[in-house]
PDB file of N, CA and C in Angstrom:
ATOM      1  N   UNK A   1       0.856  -1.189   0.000  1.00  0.00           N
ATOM      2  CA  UNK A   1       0.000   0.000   0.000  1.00  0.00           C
ATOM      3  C   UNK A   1       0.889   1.234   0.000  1.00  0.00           C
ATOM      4  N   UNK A   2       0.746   2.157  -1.127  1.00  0.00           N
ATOM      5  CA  UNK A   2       1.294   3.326  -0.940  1.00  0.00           C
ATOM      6  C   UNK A   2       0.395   4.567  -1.202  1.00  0.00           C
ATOM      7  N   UNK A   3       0.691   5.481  -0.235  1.00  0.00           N
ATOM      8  CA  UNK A   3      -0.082   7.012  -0.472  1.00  0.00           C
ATOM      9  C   UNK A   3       0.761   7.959  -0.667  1.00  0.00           C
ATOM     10  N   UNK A   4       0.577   8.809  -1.669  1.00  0.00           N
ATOM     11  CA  UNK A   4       1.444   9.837  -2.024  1.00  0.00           C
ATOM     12  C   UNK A   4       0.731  11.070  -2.289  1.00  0.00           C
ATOM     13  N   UNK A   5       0.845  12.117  -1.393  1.00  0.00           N
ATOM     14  CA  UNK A   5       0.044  13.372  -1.361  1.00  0.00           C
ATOM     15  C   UNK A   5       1.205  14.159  -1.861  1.00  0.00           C
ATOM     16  N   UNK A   6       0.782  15.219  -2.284  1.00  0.00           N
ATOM     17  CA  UNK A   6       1.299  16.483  -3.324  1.00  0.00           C
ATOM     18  C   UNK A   6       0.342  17.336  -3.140  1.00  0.00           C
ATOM     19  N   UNK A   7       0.733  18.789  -3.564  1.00  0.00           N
ATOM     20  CA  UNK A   7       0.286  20.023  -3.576  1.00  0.00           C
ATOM     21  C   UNK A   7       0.535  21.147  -2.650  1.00  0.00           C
ATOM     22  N   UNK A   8       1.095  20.627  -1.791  1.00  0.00           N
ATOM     23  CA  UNK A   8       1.160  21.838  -0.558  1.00  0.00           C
ATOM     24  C   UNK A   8       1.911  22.469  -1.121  1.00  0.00           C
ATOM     25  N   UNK A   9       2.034  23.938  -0.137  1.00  0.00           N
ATOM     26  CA  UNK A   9       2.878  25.035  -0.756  1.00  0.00           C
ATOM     27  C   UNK A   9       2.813  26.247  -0.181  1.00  0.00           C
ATOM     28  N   UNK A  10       3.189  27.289  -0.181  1.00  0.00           N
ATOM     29  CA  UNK A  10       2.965  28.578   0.946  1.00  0.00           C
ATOM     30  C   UNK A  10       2.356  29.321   0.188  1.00  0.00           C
ATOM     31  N   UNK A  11       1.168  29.916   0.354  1.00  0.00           N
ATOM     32  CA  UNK A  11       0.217  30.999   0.208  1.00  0.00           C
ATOM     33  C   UNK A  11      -0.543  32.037   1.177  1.00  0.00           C
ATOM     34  N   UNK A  12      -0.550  33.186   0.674  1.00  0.00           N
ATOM     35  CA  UNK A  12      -1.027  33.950   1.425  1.00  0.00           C
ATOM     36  C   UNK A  12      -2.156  33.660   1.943  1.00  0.00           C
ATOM     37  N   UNK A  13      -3.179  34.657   2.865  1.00  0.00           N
ATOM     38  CA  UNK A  13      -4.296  33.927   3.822  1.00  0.00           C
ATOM     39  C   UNK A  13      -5.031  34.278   2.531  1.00  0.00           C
ATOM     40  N   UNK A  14      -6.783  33.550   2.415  1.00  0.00           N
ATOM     41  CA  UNK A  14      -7.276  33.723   1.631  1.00  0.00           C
ATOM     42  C   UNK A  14      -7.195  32.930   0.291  1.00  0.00           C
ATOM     43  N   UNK A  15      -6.026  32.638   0.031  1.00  0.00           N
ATOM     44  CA  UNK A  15      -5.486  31.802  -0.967  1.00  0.00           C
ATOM     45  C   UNK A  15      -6.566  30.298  -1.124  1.00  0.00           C
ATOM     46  N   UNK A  16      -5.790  29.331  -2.242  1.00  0.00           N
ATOM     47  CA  UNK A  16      -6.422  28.363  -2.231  1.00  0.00           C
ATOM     48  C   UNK A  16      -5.272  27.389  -2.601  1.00  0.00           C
ATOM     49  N   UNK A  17      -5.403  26.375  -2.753  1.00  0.00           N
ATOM     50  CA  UNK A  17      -4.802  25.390  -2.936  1.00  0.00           C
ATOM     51  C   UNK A  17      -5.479  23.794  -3.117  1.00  0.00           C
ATOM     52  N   UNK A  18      -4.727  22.934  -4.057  1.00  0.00           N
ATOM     53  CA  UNK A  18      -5.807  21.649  -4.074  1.00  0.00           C
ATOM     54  C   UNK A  18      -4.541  20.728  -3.495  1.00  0.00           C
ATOM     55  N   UNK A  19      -4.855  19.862  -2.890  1.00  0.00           N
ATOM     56  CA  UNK A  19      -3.897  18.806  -2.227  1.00  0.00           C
ATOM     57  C   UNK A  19      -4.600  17.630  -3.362  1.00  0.00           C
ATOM     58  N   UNK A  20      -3.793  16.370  -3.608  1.00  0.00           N
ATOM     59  CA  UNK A  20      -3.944  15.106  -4.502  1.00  0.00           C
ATOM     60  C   UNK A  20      -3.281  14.090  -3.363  1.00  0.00           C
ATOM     61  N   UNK A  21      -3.606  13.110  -3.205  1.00  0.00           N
ATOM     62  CA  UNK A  21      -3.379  11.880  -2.923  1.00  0.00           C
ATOM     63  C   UNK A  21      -3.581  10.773  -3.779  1.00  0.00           C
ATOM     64  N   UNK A  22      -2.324  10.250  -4.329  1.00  0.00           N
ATOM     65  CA  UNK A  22      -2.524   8.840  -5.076  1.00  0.00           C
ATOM     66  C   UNK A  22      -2.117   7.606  -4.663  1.00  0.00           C
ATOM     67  N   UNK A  23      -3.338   6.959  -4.632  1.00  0.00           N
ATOM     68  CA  UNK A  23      -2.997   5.189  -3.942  1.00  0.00           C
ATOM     69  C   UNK A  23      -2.988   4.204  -5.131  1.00  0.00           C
ATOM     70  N   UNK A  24      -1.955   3.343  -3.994  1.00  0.00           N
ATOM     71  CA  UNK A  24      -2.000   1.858  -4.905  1.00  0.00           C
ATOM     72  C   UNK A  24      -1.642   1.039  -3.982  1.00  0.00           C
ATOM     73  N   UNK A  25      -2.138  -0.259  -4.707  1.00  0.00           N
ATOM     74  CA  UNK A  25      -1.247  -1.380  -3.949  1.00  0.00           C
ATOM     75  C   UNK A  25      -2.994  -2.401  -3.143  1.00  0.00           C
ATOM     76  N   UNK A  26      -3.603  -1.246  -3.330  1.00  0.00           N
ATOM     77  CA  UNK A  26      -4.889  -1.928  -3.005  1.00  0.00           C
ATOM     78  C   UNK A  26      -6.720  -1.558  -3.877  1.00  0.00           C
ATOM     79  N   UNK A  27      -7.535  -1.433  -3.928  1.00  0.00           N
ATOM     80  CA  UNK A  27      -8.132  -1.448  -4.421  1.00  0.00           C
ATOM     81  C   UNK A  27      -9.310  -0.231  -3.821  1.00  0.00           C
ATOM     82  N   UNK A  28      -8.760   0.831  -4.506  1.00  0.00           N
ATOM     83  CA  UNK A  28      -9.356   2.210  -3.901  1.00  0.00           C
ATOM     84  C   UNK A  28     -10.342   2.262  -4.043  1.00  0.00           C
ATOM     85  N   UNK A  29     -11.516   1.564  -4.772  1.00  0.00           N
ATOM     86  CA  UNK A  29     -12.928   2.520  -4.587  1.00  0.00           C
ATOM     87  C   UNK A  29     -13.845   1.500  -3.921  1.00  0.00           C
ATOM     88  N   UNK A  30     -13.027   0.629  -3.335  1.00  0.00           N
ATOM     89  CA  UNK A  30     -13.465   0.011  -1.718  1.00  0.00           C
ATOM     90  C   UNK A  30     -13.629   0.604  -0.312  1.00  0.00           C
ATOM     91  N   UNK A  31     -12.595   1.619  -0.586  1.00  0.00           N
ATOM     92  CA  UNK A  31     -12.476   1.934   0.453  1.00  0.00           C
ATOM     93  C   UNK A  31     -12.576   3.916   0.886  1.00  0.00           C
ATOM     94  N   UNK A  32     -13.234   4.231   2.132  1.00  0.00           N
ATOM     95  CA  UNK A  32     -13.551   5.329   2.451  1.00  0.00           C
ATOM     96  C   UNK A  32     -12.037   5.833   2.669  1.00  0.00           C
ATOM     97  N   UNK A  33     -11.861   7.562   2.177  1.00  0.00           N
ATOM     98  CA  UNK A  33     -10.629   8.162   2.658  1.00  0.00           C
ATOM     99  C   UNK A  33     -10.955   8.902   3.896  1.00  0.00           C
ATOM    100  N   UNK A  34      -9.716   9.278   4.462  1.00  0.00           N
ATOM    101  CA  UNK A  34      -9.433  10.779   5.237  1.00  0.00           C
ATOM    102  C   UNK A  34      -8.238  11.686   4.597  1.00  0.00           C
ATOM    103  N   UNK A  35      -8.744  12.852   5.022  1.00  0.00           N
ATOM    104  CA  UNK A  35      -6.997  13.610   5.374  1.00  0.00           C
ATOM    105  C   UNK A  35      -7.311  14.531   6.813  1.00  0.00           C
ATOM    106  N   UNK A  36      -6.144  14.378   7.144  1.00  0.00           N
ATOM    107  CA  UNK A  36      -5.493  14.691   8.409  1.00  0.00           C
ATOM    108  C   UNK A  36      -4.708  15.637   8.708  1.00  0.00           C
ATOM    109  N   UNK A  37      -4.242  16.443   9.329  1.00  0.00           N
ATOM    110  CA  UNK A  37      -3.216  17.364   9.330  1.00  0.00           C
ATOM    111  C   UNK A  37      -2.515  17.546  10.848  1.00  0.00           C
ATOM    112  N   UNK A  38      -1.014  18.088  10.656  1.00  0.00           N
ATOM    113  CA  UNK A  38      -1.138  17.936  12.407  1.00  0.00           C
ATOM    114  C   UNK A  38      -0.073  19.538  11.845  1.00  0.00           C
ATOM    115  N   UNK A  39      -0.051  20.180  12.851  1.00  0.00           N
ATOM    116  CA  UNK A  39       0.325  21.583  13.006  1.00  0.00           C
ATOM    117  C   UNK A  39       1.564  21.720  13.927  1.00  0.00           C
ATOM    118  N   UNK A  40       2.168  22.270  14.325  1.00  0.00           N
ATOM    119  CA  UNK A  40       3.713  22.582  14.522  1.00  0.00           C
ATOM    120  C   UNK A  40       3.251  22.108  16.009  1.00  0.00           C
ATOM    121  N   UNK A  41       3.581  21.271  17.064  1.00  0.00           N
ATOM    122  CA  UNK A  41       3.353  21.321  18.382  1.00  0.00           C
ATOM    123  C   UNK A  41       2.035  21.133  18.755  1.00  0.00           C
ATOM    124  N   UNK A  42       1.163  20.176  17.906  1.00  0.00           N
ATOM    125  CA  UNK A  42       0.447  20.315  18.119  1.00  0.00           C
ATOM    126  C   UNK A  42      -0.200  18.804  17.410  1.00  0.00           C
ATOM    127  N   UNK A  43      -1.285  18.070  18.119  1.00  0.00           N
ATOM    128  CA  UNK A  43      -1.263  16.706  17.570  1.00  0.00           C
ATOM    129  C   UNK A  43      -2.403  16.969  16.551  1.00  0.00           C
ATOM    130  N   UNK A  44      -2.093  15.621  15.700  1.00  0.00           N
ATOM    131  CA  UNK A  44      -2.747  15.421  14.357  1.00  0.00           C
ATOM    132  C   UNK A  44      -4.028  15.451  14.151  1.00  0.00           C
ATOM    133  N   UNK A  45      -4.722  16.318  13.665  1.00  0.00           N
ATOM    134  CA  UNK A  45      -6.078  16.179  13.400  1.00  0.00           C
ATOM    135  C   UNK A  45      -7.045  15.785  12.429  1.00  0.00           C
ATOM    136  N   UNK A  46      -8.158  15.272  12.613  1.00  0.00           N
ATOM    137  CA  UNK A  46      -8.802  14.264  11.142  1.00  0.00           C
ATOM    138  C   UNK A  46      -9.446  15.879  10.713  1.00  0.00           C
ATOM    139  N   UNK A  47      -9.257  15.738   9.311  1.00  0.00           N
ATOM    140  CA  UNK A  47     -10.167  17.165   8.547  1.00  0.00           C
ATOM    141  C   UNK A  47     -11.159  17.157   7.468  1.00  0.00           C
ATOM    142  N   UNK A  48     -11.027  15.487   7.222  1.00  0.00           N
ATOM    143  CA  UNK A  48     -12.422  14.969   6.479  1.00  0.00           C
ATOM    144  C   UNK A  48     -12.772  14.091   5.661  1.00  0.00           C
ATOM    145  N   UNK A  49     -13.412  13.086   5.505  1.00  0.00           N
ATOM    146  CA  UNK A  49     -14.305  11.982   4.974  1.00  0.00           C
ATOM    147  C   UNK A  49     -14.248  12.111   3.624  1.00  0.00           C
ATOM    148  N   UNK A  50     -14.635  10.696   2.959  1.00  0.00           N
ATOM    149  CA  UNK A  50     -15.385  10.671   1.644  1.00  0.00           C
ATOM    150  C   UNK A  50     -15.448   8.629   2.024  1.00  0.00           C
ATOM    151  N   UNK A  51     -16.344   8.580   1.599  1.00  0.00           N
ATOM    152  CA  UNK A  51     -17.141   7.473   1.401  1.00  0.00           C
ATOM    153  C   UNK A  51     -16.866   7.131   0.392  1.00  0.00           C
ATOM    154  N   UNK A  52     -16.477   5.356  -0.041  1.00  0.00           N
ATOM    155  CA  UNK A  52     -16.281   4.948  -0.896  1.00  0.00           C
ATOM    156  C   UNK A  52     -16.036   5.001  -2.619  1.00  0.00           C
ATOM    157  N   UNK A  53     -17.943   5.515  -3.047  1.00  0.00           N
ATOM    158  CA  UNK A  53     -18.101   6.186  -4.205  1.00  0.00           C
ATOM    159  C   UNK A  53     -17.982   7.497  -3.932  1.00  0.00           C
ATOM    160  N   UNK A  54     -17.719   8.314  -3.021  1.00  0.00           N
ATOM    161  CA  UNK A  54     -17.556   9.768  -3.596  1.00  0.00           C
ATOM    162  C   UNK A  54     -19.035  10.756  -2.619  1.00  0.00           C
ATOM    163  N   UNK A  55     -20.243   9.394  -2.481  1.00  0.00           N
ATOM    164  CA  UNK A  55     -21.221   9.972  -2.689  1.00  0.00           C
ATOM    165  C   UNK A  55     -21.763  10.267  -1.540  1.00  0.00           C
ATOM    166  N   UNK A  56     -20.297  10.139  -0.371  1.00  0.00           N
ATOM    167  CA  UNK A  56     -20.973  11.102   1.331  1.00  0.00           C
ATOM    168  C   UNK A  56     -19.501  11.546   1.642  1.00  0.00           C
ATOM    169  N   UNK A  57     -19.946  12.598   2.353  1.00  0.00           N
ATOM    170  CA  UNK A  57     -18.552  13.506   3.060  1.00  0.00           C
ATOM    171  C   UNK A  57     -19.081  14.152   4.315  1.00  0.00           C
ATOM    172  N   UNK A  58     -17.451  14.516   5.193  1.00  0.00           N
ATOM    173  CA  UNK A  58     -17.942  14.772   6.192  1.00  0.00           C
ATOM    174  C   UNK A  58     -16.683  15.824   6.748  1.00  0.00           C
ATOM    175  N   UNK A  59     -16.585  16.780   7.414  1.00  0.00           N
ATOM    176  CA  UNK A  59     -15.705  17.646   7.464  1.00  0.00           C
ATOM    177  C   UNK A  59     -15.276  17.612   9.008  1.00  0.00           C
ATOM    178  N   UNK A  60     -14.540  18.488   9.111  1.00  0.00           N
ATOM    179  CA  UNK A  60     -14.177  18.874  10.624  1.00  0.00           C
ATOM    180  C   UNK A  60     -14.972  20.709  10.899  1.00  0.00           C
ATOM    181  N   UNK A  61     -14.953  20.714  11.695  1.00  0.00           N
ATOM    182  CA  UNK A  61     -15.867  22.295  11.623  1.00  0.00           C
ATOM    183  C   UNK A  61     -15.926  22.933  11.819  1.00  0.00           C
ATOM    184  N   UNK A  62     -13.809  23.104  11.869  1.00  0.00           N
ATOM    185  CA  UNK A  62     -13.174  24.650  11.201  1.00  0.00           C
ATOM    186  C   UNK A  62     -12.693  25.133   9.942  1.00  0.00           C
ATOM    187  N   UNK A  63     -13.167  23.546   9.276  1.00  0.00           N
ATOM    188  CA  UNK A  63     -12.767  23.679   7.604  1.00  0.00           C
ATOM    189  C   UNK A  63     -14.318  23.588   7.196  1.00  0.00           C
ATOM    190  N   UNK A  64     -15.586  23.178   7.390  1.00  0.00           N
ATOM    191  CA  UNK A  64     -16.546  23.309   6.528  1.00  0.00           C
ATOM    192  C   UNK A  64     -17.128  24.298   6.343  1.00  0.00           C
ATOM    193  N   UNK A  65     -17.046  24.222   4.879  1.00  0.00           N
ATOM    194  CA  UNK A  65     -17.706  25.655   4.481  1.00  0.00           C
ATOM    195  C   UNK A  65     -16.490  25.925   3.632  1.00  0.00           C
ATOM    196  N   UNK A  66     -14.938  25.520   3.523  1.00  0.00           N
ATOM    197  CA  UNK A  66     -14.104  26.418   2.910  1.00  0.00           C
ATOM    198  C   UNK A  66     -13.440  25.002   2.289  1.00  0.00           C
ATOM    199  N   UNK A  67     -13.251  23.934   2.708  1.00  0.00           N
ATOM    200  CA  UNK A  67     -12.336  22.615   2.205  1.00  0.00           C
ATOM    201  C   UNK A  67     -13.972  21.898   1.804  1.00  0.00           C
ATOM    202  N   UNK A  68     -13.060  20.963   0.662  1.00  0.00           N
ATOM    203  CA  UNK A  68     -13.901  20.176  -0.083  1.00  0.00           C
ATOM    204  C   UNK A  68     -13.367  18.772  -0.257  1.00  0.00           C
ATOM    205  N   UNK A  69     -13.580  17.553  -0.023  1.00  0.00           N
ATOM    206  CA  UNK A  69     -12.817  16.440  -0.321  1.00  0.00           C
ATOM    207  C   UNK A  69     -13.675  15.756  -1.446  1.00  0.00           C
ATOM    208  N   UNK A  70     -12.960  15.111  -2.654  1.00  0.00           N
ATOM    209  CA  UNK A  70     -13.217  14.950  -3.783  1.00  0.00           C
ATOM    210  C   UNK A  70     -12.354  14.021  -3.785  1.00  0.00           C
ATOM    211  N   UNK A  71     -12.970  12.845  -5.210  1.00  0.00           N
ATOM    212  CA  UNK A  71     -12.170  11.433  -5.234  1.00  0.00           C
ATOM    213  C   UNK A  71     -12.666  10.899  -6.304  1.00  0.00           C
ATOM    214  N   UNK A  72     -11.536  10.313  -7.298  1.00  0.00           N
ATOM    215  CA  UNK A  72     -11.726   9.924  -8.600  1.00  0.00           C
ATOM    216  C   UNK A  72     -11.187   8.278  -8.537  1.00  0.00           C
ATOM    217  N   UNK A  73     -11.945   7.513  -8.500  1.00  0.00           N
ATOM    218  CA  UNK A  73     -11.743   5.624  -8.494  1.00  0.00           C
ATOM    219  C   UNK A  73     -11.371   5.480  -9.595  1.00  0.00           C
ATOM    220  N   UNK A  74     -11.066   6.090 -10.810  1.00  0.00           N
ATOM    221  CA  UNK A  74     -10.351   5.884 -12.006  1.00  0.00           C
ATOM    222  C   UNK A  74      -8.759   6.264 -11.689  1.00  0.00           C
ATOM    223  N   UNK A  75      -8.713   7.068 -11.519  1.00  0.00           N
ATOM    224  CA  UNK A  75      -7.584   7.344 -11.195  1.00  0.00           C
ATOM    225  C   UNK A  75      -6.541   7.594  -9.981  1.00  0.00           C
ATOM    226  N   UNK A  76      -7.385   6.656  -9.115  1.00  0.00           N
ATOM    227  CA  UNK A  76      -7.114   6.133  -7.193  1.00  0.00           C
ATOM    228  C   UNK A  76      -6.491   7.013  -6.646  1.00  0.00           C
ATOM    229  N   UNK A  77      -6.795   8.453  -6.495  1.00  0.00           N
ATOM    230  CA  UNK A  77      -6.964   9.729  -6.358  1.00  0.00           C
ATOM    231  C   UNK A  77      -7.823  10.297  -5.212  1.00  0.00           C
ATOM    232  N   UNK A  78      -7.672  10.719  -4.178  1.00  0.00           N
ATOM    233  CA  UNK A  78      -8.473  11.610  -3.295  1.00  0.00           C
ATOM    234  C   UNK A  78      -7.868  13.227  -3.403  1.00  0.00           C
ATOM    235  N   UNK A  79      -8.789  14.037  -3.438  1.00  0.00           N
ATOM    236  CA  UNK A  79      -8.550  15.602  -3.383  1.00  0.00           C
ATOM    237  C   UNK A  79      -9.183  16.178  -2.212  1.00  0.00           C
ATOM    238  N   UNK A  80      -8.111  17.219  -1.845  1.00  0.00           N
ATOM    239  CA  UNK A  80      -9.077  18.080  -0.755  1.00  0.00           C
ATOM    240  C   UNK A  80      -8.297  19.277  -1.348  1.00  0.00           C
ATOM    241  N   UNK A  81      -9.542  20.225  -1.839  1.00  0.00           N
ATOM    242  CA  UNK A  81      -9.733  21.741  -2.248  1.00  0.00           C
ATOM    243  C   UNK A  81      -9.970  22.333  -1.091  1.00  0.00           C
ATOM    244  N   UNK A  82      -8.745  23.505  -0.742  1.00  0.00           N
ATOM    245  CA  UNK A  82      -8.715  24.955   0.116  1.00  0.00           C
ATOM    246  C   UNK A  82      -8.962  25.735  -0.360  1.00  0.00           C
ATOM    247  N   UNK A  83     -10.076  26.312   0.424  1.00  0.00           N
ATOM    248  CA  UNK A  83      -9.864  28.160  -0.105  1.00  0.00           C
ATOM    249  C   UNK A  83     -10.380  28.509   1.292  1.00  0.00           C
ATOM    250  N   UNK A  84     -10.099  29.599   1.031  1.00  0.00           N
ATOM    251  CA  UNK A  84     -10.398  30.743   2.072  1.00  0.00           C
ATOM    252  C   UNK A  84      -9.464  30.212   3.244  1.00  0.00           C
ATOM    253  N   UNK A  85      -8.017  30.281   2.802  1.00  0.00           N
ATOM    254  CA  UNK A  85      -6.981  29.336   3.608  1.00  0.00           C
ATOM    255  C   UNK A  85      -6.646  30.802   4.759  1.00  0.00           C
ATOM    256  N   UNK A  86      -6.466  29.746   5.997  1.00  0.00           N
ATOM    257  CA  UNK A  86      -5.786  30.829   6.998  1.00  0.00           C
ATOM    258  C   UNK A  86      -4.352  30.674   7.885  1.00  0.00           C
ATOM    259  N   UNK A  87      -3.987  31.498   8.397  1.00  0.00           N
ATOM    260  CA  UNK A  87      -2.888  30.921   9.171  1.00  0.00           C
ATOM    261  C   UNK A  87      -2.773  29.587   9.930  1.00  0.00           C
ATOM    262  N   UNK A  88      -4.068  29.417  10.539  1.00  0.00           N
ATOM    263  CA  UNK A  88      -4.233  28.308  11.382  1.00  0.00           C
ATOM    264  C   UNK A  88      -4.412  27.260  10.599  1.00  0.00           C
ATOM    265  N   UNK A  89      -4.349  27.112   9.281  1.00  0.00           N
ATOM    266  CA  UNK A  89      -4.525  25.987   8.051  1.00  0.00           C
ATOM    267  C   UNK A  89      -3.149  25.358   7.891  1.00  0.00           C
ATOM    268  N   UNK A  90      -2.258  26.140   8.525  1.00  0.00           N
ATOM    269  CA  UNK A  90      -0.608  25.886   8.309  1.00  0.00           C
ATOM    270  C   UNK A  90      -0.920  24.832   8.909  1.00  0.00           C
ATOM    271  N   UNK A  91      -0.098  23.504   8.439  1.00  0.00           N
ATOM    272  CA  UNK A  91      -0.104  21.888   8.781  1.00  0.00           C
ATOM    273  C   UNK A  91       0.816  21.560   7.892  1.00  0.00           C
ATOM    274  N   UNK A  92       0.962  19.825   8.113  1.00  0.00           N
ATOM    275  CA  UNK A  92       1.509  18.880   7.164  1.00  0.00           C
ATOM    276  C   UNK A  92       0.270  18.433   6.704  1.00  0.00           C
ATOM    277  N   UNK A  93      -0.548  18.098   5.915  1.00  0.00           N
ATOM    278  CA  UNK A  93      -1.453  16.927   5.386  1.00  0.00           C
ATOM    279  C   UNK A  93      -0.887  16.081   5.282  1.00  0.00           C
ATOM    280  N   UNK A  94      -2.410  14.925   5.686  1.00  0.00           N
ATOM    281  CA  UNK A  94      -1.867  13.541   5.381  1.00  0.00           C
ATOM    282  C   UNK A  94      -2.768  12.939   4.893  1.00  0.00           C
ATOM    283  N   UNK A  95      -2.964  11.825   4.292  1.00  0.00           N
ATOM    284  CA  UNK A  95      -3.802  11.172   3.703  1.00  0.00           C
ATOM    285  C   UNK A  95      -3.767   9.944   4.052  1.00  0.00           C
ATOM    286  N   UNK A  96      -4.695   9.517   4.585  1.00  0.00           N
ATOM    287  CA  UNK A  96      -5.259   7.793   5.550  1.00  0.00           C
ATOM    288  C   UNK A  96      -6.453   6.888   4.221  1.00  0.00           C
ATOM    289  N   UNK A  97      -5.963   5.846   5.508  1.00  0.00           N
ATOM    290  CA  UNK A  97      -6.899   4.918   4.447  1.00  0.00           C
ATOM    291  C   UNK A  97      -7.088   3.367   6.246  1.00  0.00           C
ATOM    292  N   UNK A  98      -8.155   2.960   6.200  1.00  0.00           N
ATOM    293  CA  UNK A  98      -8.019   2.175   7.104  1.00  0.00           C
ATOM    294  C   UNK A  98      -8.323   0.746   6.576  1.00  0.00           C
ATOM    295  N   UNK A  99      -7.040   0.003   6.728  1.00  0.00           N
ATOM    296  CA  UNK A  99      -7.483  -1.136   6.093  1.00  0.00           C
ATOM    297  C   UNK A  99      -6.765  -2.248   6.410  1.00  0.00           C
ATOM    298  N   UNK A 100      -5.274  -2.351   7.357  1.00  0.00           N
ATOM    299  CA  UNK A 100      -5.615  -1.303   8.353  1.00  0.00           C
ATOM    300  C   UNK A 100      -4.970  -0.251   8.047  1.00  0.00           C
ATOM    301  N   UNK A 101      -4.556   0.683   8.770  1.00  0.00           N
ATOM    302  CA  UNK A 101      -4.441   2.021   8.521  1.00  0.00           C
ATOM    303  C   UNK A 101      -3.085   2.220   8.199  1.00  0.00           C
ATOM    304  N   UNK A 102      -3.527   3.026   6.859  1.00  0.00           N
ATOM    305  CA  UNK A 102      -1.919   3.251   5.964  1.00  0.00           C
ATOM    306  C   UNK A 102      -1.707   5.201   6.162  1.00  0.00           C
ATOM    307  N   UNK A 103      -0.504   5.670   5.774  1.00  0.00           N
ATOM    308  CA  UNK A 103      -0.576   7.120   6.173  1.00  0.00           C
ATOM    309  C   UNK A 103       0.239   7.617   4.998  1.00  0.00           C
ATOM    310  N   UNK A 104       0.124   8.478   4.381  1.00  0.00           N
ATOM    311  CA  UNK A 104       1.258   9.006   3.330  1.00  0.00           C
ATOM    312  C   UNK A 104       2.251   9.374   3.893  1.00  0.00           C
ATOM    313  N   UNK A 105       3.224  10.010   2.995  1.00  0.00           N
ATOM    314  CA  UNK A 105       4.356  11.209   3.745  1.00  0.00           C
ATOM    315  C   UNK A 105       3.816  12.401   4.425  1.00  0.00           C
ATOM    316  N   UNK A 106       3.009  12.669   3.959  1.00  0.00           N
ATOM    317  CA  UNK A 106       2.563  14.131   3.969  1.00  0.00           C
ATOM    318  C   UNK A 106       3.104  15.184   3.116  1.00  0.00           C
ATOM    319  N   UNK A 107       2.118  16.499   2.811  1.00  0.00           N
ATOM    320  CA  UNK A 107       2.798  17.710   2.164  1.00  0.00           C
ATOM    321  C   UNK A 107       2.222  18.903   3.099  1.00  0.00           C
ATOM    322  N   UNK A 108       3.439  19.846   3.296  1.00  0.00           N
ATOM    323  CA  UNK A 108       3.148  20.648   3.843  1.00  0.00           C
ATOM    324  C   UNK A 108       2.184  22.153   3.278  1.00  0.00           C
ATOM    325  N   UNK A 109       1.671  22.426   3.659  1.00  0.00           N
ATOM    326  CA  UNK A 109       0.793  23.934   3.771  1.00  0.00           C
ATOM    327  C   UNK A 109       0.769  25.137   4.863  1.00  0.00           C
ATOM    328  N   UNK A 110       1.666  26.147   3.717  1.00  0.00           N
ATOM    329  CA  UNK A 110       1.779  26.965   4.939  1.00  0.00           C
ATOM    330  C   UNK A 110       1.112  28.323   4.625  1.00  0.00           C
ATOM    331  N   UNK A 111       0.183  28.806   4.896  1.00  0.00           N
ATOM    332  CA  UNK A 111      -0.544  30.096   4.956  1.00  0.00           C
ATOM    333  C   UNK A 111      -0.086  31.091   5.954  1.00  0.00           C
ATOM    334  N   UNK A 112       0.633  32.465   5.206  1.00  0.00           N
ATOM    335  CA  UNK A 112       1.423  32.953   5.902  1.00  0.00           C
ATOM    336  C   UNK A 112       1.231  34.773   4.663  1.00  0.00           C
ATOM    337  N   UNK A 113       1.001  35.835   5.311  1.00  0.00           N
ATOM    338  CA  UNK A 113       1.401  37.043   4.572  1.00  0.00           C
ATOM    339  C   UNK A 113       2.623  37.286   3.686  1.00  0.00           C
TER     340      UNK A 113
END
């Protein structure tokens, strides 16, 4: 099983950004995602759901309303779209899978003036 997230990057507040996660090694549109983030000193937090097909989500609820998690079973792909990014958005992302539970590297995001 491997997860490989991409996209992070430093942007001002307000900004946006799309994070990608690509799996293999198992059979992705079995299985429900997360991503996660953990912040400088501070432990890791879950930031949101997608259900198998795509067709339920579920957020954390200082990102809903501004993050979106999105997922393509063709191309064993999970997305989570930022906008309205803030300082406190600064993290590593990570991208989970429980099966049992696999974790990417992570990519960092840093929202900063």
């Amino acid at each position: 099983v491997q997860l490989v997230e991409s996209g992070g990057d430093s942007v001002q507040p307000g900004g946006s950004l799309r994070l990608s996660c690509a799996a293999s090694g198992f059979t992705f549109s079995n299985y429900a995602m997360r991503w996660y983030r953990q912040a400088p000193r501070k432990e890791r937090e879950w930031v949101a759901d997608i259900s198998e097909s795509g067709s339920s989500t579920d957020y954390a609820g200082n990102v809903k309303g501004r993050f979106t998690i999105s997922r393509n079973n063709a191309k064993n792909t999970v997305y989570l779209q930022m906008n309205s990014l803030k300082p406190e958005d600064t993290a590593v992302y990570y991208c989970y899978v429980s099966m049992p539970p696999y974790w990417g590297q992570g990519t960092q995001v840093t929202v900063s003036p």
